[in-house]
C-alpha atoms as a PDB file:
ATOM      1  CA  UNK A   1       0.000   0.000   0.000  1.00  0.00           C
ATOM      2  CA  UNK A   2       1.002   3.188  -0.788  1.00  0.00           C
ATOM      3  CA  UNK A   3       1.609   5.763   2.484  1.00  0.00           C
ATOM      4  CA  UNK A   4       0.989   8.793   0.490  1.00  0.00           C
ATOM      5  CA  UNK A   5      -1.907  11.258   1.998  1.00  0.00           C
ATOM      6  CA  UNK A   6      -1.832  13.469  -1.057  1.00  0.00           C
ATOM      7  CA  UNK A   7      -2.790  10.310  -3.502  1.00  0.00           C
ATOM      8  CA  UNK A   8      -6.249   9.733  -4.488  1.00  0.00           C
ATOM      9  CA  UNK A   9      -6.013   6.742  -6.445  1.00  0.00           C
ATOM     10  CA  UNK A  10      -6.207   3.827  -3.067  1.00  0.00           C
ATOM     11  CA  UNK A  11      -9.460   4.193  -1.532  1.00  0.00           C
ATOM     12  CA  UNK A  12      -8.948   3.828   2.135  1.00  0.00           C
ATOM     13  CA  UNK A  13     -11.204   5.217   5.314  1.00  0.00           C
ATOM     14  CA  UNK A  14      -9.274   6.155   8.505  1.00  0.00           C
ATOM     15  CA  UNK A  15     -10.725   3.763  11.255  1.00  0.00           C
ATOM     16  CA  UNK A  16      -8.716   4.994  14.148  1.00  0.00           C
ATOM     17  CA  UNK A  17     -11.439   7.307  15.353  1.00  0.00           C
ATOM     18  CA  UNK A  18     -14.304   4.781  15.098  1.00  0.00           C
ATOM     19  CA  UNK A  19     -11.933   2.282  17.529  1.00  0.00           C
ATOM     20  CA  UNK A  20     -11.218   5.404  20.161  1.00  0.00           C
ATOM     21  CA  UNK A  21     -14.440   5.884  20.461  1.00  0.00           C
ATOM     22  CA  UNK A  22     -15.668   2.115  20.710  1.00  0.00           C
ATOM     23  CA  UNK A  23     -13.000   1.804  23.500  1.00  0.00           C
ATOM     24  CA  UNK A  24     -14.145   5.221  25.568  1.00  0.00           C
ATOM     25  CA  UNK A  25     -17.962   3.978  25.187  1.00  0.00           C
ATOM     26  CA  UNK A  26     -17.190   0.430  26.903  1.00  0.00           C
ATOM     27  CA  UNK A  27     -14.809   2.232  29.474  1.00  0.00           C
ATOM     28  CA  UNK A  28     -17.719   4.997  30.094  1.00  0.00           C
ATOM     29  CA  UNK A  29     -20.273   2.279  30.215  1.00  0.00           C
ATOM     30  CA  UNK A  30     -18.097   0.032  32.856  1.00  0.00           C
ATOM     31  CA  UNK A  31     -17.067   3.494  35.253  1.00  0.00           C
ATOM     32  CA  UNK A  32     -21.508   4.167  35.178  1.00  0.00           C
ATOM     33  CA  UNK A  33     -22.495   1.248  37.558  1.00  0.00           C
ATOM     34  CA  UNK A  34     -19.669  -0.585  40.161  1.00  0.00           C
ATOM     35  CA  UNK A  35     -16.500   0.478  39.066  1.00  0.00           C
ATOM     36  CA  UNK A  36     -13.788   3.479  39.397  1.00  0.00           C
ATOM     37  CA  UNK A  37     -10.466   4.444  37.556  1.00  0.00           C
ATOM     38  CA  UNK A  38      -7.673   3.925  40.249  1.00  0.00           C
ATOM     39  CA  UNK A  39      -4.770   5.619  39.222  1.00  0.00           C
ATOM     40  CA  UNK A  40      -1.145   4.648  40.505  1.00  0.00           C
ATOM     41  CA  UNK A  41       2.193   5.893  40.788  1.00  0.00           C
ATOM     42  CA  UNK A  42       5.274   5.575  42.615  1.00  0.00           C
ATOM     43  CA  UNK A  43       8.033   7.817  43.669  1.00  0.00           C
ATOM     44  CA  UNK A  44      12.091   7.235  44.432  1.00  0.00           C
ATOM     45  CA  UNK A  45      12.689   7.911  48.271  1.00  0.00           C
ATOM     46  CA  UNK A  46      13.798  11.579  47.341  1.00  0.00           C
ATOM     47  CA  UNK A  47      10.154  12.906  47.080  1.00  0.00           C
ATOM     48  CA  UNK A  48      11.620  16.239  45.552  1.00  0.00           C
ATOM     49  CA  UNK A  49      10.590  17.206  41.794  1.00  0.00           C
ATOM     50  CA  UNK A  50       9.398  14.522  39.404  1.00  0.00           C
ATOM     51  CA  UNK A  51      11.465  11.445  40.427  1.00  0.00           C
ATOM     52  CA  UNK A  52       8.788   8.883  39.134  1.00  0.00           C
ATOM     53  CA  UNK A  53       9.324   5.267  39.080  1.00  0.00           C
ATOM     54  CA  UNK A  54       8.089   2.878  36.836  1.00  0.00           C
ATOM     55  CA  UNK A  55       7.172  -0.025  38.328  1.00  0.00           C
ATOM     56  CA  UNK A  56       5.840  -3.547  37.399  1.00  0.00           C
ATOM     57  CA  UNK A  57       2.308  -2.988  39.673  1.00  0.00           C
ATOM     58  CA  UNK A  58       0.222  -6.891  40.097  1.00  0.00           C
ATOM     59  CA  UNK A  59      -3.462  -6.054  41.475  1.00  0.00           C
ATOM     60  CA  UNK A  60      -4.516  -8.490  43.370  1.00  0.00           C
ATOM     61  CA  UNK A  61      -8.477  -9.319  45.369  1.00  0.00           C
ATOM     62  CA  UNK A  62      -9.763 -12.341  47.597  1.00  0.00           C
ATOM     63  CA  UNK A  63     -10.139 -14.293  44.354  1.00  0.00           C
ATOM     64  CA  UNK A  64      -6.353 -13.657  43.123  1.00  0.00           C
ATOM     65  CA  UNK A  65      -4.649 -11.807  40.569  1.00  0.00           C
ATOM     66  CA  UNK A  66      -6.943  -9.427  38.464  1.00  0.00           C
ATOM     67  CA  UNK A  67      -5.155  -7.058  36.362  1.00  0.00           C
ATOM     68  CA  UNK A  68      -1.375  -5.700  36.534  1.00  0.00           C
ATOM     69  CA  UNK A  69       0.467  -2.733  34.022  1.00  0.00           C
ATOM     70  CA  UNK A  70       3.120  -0.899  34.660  1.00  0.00           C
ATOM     71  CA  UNK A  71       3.698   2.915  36.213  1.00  0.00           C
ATOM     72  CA  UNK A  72       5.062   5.996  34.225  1.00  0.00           C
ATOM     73  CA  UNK A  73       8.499   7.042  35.319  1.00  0.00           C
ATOM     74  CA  UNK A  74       9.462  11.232  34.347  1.00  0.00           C
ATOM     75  CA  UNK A  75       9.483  11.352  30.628  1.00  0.00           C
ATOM     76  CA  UNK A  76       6.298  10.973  30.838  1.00  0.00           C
ATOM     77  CA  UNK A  77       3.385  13.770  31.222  1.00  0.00           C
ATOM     78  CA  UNK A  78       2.919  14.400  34.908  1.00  0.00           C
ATOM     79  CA  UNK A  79      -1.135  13.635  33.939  1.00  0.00           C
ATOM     80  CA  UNK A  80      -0.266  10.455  32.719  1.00  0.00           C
ATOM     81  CA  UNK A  81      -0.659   7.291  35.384  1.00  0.00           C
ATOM     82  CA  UNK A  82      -1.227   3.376  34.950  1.00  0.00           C
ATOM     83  CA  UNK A  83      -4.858   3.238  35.739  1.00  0.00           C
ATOM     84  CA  UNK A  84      -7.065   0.189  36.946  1.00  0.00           C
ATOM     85  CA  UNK A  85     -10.817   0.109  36.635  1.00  0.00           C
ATOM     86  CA  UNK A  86     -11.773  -1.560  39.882  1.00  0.00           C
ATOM     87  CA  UNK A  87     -14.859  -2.170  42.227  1.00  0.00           C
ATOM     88  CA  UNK A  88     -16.183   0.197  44.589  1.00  0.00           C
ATOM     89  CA  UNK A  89     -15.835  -0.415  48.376  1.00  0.00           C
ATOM     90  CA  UNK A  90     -13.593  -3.331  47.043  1.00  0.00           C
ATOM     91  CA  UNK A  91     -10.540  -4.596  49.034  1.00  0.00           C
ATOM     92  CA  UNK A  92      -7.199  -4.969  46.910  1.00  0.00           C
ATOM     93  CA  UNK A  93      -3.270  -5.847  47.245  1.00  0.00           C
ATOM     94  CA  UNK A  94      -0.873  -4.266  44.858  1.00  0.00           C
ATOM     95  CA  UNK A  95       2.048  -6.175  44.394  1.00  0.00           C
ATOM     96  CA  UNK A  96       4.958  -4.106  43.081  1.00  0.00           C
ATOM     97  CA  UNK A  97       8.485  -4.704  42.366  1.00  0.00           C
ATOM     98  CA  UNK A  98      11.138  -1.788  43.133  1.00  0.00           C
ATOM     99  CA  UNK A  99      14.142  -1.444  40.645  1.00  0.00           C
ATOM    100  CA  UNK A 100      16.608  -3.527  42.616  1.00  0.00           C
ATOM    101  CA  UNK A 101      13.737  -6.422  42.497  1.00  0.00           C
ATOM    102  CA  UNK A 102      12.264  -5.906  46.227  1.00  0.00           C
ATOM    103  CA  UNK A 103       8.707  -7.186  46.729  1.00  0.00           C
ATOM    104  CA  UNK A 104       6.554  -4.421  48.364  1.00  0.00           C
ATOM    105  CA  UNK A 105       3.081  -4.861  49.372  1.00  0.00           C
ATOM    106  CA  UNK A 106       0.193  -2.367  49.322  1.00  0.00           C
ATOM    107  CA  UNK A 107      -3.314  -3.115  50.905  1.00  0.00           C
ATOM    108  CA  UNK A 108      -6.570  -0.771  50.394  1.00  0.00           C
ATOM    109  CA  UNK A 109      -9.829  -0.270  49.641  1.00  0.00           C
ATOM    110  CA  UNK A 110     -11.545   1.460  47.351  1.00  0.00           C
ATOM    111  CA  UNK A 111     -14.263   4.111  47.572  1.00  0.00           C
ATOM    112  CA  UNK A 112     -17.114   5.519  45.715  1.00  0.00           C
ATOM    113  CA  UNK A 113     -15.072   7.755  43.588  1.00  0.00           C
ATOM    114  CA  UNK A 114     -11.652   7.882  41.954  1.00  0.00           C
ATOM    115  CA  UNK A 115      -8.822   7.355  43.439  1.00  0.00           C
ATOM    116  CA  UNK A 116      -4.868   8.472  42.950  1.00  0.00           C
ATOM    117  CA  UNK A 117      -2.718   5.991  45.097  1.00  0.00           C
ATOM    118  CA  UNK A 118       0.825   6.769  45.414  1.00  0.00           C
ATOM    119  CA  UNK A 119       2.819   4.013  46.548  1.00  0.00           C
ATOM    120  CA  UNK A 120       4.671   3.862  49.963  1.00  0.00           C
END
């Protein structure tokens, strides 16, 4: 195919948009009833500036591991955080792993309305 935006003889429709908004309609539809957007981060031990982290973040409930991603470290927009859709008034674990491989454990529940969890 040719990658040409100025050609008019390959008949092509730009889909891109029509996914985006599939995507935001489920996500909308999910955050209406039970759920919330949990966002995460995590911060080096000099809590000065931006000294994000990323992190490998496992999220874990009674019935065992239920979604996992990975945080946004500082070359990325401040706005910008791994985000979970979980259950309201839910109890979680996140597992994460620090740089030098240490296991750290975080324990909460969630409320009616979104959270921003930075980890300890």
């Amino acid at each position: 195919m040719v990658w040409d935006s100025t050609i008019r003889y390959v008949y092509a429709e730009n889909v891109t948009k029509r996914y985006v908004d599939i995507y935001q309609k489920e996500q909308d539809e999910k955050l209406k009833g039970d759920y919330i957007p949990v966002k995460v981060t995590y911060r080096g031990a000099n809590r000065e500036g931006d000294n994000r982290i990323a992190v490998n973040v496992d999220v874990f409930d009674a019935n065992g591991q239920i979604d996992g991603g990975r945080t946004k470290d500082g070359t990325y927009d401040l706005n910008d955080f791994l985000t979970f859709t979980l259950l309201k008034n839910h109890a979680y674990l996140f597992k994460y792993f620090l740089p030098d491989g240490t296991e750290k454990h975080y324990e909460f529940t969630t409320t009616e309305h979104e959270q921003l969890i930075e980890l300890p």
